[in-house]
C-alpha atoms as a PDB file:
ATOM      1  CA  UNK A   1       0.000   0.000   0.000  1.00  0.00           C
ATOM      2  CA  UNK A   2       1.941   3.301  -0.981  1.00  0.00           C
ATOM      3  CA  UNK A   3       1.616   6.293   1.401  1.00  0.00           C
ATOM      4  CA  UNK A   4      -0.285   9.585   0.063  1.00  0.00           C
ATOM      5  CA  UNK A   5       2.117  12.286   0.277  1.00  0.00           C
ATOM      6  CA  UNK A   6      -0.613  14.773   0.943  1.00  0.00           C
ATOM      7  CA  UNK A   7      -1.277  13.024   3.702  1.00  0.00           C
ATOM      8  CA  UNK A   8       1.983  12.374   5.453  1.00  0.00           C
ATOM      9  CA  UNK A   9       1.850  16.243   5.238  1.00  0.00           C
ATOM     10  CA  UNK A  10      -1.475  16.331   6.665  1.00  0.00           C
ATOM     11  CA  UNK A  11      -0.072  13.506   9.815  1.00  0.00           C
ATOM     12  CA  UNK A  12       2.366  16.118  10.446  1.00  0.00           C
ATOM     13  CA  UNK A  13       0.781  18.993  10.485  1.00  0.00           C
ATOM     14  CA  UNK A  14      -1.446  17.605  12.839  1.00  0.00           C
ATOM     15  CA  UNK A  15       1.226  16.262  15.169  1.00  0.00           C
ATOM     16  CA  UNK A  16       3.123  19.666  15.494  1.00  0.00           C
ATOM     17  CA  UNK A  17      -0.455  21.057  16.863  1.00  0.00           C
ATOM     18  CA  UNK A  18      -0.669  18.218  18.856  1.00  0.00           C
ATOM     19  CA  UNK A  19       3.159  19.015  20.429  1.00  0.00           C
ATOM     20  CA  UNK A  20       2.100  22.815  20.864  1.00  0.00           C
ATOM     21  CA  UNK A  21      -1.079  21.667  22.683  1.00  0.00           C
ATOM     22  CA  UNK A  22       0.452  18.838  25.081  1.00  0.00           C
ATOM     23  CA  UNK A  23       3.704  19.878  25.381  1.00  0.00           C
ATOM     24  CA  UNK A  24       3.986  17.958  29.081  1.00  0.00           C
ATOM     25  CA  UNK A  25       3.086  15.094  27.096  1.00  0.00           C
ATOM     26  CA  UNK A  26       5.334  14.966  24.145  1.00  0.00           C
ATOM     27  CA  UNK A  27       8.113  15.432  27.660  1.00  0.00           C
ATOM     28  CA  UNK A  28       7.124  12.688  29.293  1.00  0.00           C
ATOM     29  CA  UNK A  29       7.325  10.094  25.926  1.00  0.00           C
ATOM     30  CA  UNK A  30      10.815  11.203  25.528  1.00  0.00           C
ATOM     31  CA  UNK A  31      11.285  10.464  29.527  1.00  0.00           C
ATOM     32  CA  UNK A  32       9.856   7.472  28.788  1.00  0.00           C
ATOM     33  CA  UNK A  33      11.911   6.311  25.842  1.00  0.00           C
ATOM     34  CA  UNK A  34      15.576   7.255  27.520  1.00  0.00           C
ATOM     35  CA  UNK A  35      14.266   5.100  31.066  1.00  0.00           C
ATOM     36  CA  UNK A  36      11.215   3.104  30.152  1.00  0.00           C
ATOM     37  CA  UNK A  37      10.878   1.867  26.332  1.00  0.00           C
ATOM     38  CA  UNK A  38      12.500  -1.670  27.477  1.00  0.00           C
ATOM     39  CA  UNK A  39      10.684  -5.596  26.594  1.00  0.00           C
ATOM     40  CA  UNK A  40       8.884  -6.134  29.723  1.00  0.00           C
ATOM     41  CA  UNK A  41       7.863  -2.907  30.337  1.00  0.00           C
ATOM     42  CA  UNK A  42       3.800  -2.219  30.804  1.00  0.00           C
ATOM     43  CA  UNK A  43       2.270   1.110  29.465  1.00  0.00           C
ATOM     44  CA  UNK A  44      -1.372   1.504  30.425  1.00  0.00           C
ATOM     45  CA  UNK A  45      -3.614   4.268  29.818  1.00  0.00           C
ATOM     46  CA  UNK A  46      -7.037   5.724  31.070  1.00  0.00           C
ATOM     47  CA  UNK A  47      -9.255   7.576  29.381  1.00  0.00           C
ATOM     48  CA  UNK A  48     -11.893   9.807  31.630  1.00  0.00           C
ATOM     49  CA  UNK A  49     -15.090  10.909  29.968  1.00  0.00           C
ATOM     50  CA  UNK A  50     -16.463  14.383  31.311  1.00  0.00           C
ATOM     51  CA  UNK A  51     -19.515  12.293  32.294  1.00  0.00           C
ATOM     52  CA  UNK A  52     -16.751  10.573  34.884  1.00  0.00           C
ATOM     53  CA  UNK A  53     -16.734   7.170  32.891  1.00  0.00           C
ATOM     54  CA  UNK A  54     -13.622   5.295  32.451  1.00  0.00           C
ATOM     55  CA  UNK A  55     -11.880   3.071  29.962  1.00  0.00           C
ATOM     56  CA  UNK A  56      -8.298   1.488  30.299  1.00  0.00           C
ATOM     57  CA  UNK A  57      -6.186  -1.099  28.145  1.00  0.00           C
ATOM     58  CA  UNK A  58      -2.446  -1.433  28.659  1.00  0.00           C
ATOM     59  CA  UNK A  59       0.364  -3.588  26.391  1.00  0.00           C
ATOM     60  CA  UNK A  60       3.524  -5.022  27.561  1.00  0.00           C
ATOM     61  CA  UNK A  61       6.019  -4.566  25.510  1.00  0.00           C
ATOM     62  CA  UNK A  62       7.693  -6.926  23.581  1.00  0.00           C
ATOM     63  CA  UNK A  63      11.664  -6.840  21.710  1.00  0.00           C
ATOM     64  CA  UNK A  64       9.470  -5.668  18.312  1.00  0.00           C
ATOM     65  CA  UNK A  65       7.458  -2.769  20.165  1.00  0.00           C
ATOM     66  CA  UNK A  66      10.818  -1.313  21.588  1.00  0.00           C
ATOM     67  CA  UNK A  67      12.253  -1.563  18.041  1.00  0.00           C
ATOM     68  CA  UNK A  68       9.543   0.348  16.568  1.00  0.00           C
ATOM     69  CA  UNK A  69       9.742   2.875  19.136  1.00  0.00           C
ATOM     70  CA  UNK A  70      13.442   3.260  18.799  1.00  0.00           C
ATOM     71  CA  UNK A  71      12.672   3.731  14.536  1.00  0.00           C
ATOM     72  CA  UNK A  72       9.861   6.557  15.198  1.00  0.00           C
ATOM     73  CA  UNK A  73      12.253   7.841  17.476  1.00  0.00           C
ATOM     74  CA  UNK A  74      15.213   8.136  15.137  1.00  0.00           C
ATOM     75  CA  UNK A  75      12.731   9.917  12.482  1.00  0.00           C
ATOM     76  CA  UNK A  76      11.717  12.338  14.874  1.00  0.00           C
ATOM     77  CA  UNK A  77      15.093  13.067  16.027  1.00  0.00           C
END
């Protein structure tokens, strides 16, 4: 499947709004990567609703995940 130029333009676009929004969370994924980002490791995340309701999932992560980490990593860098 080939990759739509306009849109990888569109992906980063939105991600630079995304980093000016939540800088403290951009901060703690690059904490995260030089301590955490290890096979083993478990992320988990909640999600609040304003209505108080509240979903959560978490992965642990395996050799591949901290590969692909380290390769988004290396692009953003």
């Amino acid at each position: 499947m080939a990759m739509n130029p306009k849109m990888l333009f569109q992906a980063k676009e939105r991600y630079n709004i995304f980093k000016n929004q939540h800088p403290k969370l951009i901060e703690f994924g690059k904490v995260l990567d030089e301590n955490a980002v290890e096979a083993g490791t478990v992320f988990e995340i909640t999600a609040t609703t304003p209505e108080g309701k509240k979903y959560t999932a978490n992965i642990r992560l395996t050799p591949e995940d901290v590969e692909t980490f380290r390769m988004f990593h290396k692009q953003q860098g």
